[in-house]
Protein backbone atom coordinates (compact mmCIF):
# COMPACT_ATOMS: atom_id res chain seq x y z
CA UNK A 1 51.74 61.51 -142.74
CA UNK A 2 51.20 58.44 -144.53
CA UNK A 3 53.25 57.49 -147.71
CA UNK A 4 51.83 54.13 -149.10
CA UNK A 5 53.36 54.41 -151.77
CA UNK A 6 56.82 53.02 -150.94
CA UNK A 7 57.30 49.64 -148.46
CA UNK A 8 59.98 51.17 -146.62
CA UNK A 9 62.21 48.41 -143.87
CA UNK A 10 64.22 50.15 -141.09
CA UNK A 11 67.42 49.73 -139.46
CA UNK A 12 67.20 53.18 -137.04
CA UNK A 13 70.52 54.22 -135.28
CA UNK A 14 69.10 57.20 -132.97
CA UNK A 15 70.50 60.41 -133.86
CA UNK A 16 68.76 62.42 -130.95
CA UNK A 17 71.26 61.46 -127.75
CA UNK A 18 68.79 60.78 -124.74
CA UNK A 19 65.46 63.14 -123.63
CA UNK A 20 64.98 65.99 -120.86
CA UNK A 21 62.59 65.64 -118.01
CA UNK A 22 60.05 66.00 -119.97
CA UNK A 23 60.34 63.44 -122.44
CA UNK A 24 61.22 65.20 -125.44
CA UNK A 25 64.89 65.13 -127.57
CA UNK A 26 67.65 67.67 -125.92
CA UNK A 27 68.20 69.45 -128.64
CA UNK A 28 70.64 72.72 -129.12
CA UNK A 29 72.41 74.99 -130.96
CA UNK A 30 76.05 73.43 -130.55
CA UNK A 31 78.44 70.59 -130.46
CA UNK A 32 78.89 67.79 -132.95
CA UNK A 33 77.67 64.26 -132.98
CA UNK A 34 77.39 63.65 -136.59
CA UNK A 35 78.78 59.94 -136.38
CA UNK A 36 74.77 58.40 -135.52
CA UNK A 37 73.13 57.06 -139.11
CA UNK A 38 69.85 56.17 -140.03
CA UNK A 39 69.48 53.80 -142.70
CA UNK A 40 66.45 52.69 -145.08
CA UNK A 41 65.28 50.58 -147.68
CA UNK A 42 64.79 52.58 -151.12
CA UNK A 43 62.29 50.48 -153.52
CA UNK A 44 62.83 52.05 -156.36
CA UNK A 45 63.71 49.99 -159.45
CA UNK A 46 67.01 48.45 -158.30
CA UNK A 47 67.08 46.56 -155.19
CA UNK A 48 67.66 47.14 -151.21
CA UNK A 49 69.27 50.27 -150.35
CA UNK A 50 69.62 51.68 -154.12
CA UNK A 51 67.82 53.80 -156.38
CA UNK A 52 67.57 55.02 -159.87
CA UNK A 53 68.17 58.40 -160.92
CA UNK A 54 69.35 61.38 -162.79
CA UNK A 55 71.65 63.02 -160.16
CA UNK A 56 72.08 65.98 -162.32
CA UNK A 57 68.24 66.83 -161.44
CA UNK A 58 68.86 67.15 -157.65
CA UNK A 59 69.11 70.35 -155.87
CA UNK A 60 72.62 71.78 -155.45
CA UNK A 61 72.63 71.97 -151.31
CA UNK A 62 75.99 73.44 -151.74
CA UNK A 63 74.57 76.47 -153.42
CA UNK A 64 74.68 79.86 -151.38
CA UNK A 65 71.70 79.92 -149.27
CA UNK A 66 70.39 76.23 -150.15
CA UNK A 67 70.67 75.12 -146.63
CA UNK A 68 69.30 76.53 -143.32
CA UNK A 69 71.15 77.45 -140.64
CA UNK A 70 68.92 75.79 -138.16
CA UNK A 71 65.74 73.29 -138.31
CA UNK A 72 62.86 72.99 -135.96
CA UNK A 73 62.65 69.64 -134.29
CA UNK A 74 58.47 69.21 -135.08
CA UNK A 75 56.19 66.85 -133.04
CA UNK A 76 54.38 64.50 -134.60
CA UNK A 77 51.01 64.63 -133.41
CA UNK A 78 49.63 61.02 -134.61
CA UNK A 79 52.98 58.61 -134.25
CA UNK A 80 52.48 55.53 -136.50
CA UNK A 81 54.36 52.04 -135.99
CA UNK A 82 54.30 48.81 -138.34
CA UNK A 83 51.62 47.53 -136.46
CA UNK A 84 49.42 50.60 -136.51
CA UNK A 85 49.09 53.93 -134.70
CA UNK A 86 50.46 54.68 -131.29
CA UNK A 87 48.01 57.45 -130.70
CA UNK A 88 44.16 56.80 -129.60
CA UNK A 89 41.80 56.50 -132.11
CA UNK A 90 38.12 58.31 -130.93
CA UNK A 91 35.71 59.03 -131.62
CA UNK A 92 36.64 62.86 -132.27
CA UNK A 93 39.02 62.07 -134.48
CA UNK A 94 37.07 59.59 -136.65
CA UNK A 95 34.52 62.78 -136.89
CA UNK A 96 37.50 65.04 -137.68
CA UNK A 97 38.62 62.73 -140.33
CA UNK A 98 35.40 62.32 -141.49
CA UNK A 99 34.89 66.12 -141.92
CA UNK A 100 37.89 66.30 -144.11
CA UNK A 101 37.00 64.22 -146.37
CA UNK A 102 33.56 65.57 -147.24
CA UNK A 103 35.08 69.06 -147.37
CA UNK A 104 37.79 68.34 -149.64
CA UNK A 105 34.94 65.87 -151.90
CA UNK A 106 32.69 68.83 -152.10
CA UNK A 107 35.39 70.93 -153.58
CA UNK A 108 36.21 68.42 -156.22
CA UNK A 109 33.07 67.70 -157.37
CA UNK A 110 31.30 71.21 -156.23
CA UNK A 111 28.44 70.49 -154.34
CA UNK A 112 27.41 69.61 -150.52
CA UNK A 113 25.67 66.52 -150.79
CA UNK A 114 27.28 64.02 -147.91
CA UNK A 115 29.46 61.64 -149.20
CA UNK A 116 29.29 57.90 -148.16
CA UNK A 117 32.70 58.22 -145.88
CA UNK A 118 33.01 55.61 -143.29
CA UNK A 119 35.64 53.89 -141.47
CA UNK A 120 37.15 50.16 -142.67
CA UNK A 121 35.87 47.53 -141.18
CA UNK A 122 37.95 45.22 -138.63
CA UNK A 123 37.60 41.85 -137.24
CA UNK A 124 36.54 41.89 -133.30
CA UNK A 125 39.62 42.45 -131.13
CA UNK A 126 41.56 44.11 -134.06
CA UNK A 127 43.26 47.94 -134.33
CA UNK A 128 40.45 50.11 -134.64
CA UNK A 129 41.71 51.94 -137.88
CA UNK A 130 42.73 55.93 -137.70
CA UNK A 131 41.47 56.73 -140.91
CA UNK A 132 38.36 56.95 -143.09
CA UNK A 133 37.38 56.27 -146.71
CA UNK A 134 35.38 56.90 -149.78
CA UNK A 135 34.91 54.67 -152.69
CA UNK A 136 33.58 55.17 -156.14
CA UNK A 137 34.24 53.91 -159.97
CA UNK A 138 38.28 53.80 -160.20
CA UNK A 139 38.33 56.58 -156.99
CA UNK A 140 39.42 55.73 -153.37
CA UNK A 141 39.73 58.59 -150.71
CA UNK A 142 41.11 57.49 -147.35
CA UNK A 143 41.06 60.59 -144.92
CA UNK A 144 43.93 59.86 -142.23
CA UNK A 145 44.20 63.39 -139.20
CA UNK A 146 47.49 64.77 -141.06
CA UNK A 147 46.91 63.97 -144.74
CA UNK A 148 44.53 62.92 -147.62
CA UNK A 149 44.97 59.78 -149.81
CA UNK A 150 43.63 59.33 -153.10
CA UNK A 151 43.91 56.29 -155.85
CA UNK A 152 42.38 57.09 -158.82
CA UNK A 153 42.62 56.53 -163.21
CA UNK A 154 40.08 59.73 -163.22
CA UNK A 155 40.84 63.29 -164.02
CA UNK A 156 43.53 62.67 -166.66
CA UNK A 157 46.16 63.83 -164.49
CA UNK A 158 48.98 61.79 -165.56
CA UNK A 159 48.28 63.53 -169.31
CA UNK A 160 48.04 66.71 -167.33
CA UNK A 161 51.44 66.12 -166.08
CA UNK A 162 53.15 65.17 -169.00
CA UNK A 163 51.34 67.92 -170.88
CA UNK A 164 52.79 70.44 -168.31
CA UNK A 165 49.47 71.69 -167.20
CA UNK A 166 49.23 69.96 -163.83
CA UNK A 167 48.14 72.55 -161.92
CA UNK A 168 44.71 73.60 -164.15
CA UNK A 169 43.43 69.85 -164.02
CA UNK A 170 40.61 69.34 -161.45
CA UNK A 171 41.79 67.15 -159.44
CA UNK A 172 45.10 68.82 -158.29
CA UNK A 173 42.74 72.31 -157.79
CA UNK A 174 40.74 70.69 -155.40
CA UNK A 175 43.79 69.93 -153.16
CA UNK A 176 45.49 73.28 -154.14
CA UNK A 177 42.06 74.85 -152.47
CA UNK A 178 41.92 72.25 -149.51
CA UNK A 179 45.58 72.97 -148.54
CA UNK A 180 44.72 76.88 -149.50
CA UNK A 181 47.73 77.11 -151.46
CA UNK A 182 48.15 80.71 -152.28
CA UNK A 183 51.54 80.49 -155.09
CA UNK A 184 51.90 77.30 -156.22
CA UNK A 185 54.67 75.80 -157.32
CA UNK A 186 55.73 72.13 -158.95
CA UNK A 187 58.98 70.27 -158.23
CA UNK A 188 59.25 66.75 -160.35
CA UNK A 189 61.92 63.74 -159.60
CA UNK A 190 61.72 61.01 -161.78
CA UNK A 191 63.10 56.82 -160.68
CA UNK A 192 64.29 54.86 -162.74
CA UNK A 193 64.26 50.89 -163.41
CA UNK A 194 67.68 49.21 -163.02
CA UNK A 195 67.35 49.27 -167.08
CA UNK A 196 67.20 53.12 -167.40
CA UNK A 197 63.34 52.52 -168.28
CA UNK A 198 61.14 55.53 -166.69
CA UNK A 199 59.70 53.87 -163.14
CA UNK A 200 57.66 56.82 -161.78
CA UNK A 201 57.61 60.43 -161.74
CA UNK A 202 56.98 62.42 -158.45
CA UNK A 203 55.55 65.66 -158.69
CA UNK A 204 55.71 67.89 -155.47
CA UNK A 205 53.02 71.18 -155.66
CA UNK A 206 54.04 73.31 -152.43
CA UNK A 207 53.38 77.69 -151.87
CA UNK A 208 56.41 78.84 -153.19
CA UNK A 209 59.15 80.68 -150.44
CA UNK A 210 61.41 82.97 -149.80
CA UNK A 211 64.14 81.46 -147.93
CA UNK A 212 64.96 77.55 -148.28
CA UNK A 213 63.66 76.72 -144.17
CA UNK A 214 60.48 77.94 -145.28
CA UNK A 215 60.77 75.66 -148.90
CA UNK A 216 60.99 72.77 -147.00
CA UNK A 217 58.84 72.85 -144.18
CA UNK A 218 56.00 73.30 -146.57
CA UNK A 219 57.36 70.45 -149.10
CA UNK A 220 57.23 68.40 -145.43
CA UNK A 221 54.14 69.54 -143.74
CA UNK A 222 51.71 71.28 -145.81
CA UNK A 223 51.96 69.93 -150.09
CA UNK A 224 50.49 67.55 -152.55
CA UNK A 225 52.68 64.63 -153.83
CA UNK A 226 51.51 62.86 -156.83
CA UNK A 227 52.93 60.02 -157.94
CA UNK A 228 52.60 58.90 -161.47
CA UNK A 229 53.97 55.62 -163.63
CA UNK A 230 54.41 55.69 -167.30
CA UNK A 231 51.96 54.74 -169.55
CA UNK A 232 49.34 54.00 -166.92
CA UNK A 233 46.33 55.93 -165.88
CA UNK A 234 46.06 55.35 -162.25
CA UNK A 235 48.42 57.81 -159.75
CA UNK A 236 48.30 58.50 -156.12
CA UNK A 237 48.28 61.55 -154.66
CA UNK A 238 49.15 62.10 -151.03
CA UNK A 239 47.02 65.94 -149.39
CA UNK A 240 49.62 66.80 -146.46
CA UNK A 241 48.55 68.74 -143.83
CA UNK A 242 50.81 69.13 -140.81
CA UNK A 243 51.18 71.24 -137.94
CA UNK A 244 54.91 72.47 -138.04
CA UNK A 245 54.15 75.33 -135.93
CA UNK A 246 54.81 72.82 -132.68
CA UNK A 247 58.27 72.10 -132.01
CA UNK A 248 60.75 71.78 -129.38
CA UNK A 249 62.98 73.82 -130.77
CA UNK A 250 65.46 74.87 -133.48
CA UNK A 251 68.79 72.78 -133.38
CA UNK A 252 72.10 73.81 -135.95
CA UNK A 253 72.37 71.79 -139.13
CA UNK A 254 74.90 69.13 -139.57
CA UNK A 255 77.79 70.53 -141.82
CA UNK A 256 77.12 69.48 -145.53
CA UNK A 257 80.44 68.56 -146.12
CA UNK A 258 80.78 66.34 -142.64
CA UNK A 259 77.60 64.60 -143.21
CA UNK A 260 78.68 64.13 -147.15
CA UNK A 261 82.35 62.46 -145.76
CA UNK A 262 80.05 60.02 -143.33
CA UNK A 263 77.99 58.84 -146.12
CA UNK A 264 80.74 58.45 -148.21
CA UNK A 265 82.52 56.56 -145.83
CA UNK A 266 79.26 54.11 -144.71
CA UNK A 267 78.43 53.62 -148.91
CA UNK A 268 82.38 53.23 -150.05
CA UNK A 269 81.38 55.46 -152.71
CA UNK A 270 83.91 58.53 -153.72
CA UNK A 271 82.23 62.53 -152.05
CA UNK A 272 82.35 63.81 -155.70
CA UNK A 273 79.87 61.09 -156.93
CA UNK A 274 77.65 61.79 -153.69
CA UNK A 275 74.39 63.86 -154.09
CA UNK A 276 71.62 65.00 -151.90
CA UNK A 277 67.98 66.37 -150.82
CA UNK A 278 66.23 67.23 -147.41
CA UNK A 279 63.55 65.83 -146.11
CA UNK A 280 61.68 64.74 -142.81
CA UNK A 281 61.01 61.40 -141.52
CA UNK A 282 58.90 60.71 -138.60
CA UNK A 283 61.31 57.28 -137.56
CA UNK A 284 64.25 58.19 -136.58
CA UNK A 285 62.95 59.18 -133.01
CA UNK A 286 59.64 58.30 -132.25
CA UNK A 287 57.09 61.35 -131.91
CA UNK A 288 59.21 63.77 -134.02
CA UNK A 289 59.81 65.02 -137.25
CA UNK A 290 63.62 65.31 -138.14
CA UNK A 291 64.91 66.67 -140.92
CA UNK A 292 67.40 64.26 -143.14
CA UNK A 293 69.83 64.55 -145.41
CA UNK A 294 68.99 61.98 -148.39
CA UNK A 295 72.11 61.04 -149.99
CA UNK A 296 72.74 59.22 -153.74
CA UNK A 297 76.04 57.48 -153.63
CA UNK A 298 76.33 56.62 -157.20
CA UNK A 299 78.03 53.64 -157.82
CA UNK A 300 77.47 53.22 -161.71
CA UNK A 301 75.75 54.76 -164.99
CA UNK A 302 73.13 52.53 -166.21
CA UNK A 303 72.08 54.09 -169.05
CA UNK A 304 71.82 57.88 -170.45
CA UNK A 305 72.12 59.94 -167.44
CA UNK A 306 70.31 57.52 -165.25
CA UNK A 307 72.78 56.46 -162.32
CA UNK A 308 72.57 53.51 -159.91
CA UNK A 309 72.91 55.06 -156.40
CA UNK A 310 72.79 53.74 -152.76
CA UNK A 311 70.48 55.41 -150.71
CA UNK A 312 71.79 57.07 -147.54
CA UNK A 313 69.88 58.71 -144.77
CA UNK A 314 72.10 60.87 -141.81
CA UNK A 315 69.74 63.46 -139.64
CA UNK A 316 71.15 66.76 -140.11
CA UNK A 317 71.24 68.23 -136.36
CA UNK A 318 74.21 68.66 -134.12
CA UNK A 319 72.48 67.46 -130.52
CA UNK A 320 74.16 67.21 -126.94
């Protein structure tokens, strides 16, 4: 899963204690190490470790039924490191890649012609790259084995946004079909500059669920992020497609209100003025997906109802 849109630096304090004899995390349904931290660099519009936003627009975890008992521990098929991926690149999979690409370009534009995808060129004794692209006027597809990436000032969907009707305009059908979305739904966070000003809007189109496990394994593994600036054409939207179906298991959450004292007590910052959303990262052990909880410490109001938070990761699963 590739996120380009955010430089992200990494200071990883393993949360998963050791691996069986087969390599993978020990992961069960007991005990209670909740004391291991993970934590990251949030560019948003303030500085290192801190964010910008309207608290009041996160999810209330604490609400009855908000939070899973359990989470799968997911393997991540096509592991990806600073320096490039860990996986092999082939032949295959430049052909798989390659196939995505022209299937989701034909349903965006509607026909079958073949599309001029190819992989990036690299300098002799470089990476060979894992992903493919397409180029046109103001449009750039890169095709990567778990997720689309497109770059474009076409389709007028930033106006679609803001006029509310994101999910008619072209563009966003054509990954609605490509993911096969069957009840779509759209989620929207907004960062802020250090000012107050608007930074960027995410929107977050997932099939709507019944129970909150099944909400965020397909935010996670199988949606369409867009990411849109103010007053500027150009947004990036991000096609994820995931297997979550292969795990190693289900493992017991990490109390809310344990985690919540931790990050209090690694940020300084009060519990009541401590917030939170869930989401999985793919580096806090290598070759896994593990779900988070994303904390806002809010340290100060900067303007309106825009608040100044540091940015807190802790992975949510009790392990041996």
């Amino acid at each position: 899963m590739k996120r380009s849109v955010l430089a992200i630096s990494v200071v990883v304090a393993l949360l998963l204690a050791g691996c069986g004899g087969t390599g993978q995390p020990s992961v069960t349904k007991n005990s209670v190490k909740t004391a291991a931290i993970t934590r990251f660099v949030s560019l948003g519009g303030a500085g290192e470790d801190m964010a910008c936003v309207d608290v009041e627009a996160l999810p209330d975890l604490v609400e009855a039924g908000a939070l899973p008992e359990t989470l799968p521990v997911v393997v991540d098929h096509y592991p990806t490191e600073q320096t490039g991926p860990t996986y092999d690149v082939t032949d295959q999979l430049i052909a798989q890649n390659t196939q995505q690409a022209q299937r989701f370009l034909t349903l965006l534009y509607g026909d079958s012609q073949d599309y001029e995808v190819k992989p990036p060129e690299v300098a002799p004794g470089d990476l060979r790259a894992e992903y493919v692209s397409y180029d046109a006027a103001d449009f750039t597809l890169n095709a990567f084995p778990d997720a689309l990436t497109i770059l474009t000032g076409q389709f007028d969907v930033a106006a679609a946004a803001k006029a509310g009707r994101l999910l008619d305009n072209t563009l966003v059908k054509a990954a609605i079909a490509y993911l096969n979305l069957q009840n779509p739904q759209t989620t929207e966070m907004v960062s802020y500059m250090s000012d107050g000003s608007p930074h960027e809007t995410r929107y977050t189109i997932t099939d709507a669920a019944s129970d909150a496990k099944q909400s965020l394994l397909n935010s996670s593994f199988h949606s369409i992020e867009l990411i849109v600036a103010p007053d500027d054409g150009q947004i990036l939207m991000t096609v994820v497609q995931c297997d979550s179906t292969d795990t190693v298991g289900e493992a017991a959450v990490v109390d809310y209100d344990d985690a919540v004292a931790y990050a209090a007590q690694q940020s300084g910052v009060d519990e009541q003025a401590i917030c939170a959303e869930v989401v999985y990262r793919d580096d806090v052990e290598p070759g896994y997906w593990i779900p988070c909880y994303k904390f806002y410490a809010v340290e100060e109001t900067v303007a309106g109802n825009v608040d100044l938070c540091e940015v807190v990761y802790v992975p949510m699963l009790t392990v041996n």
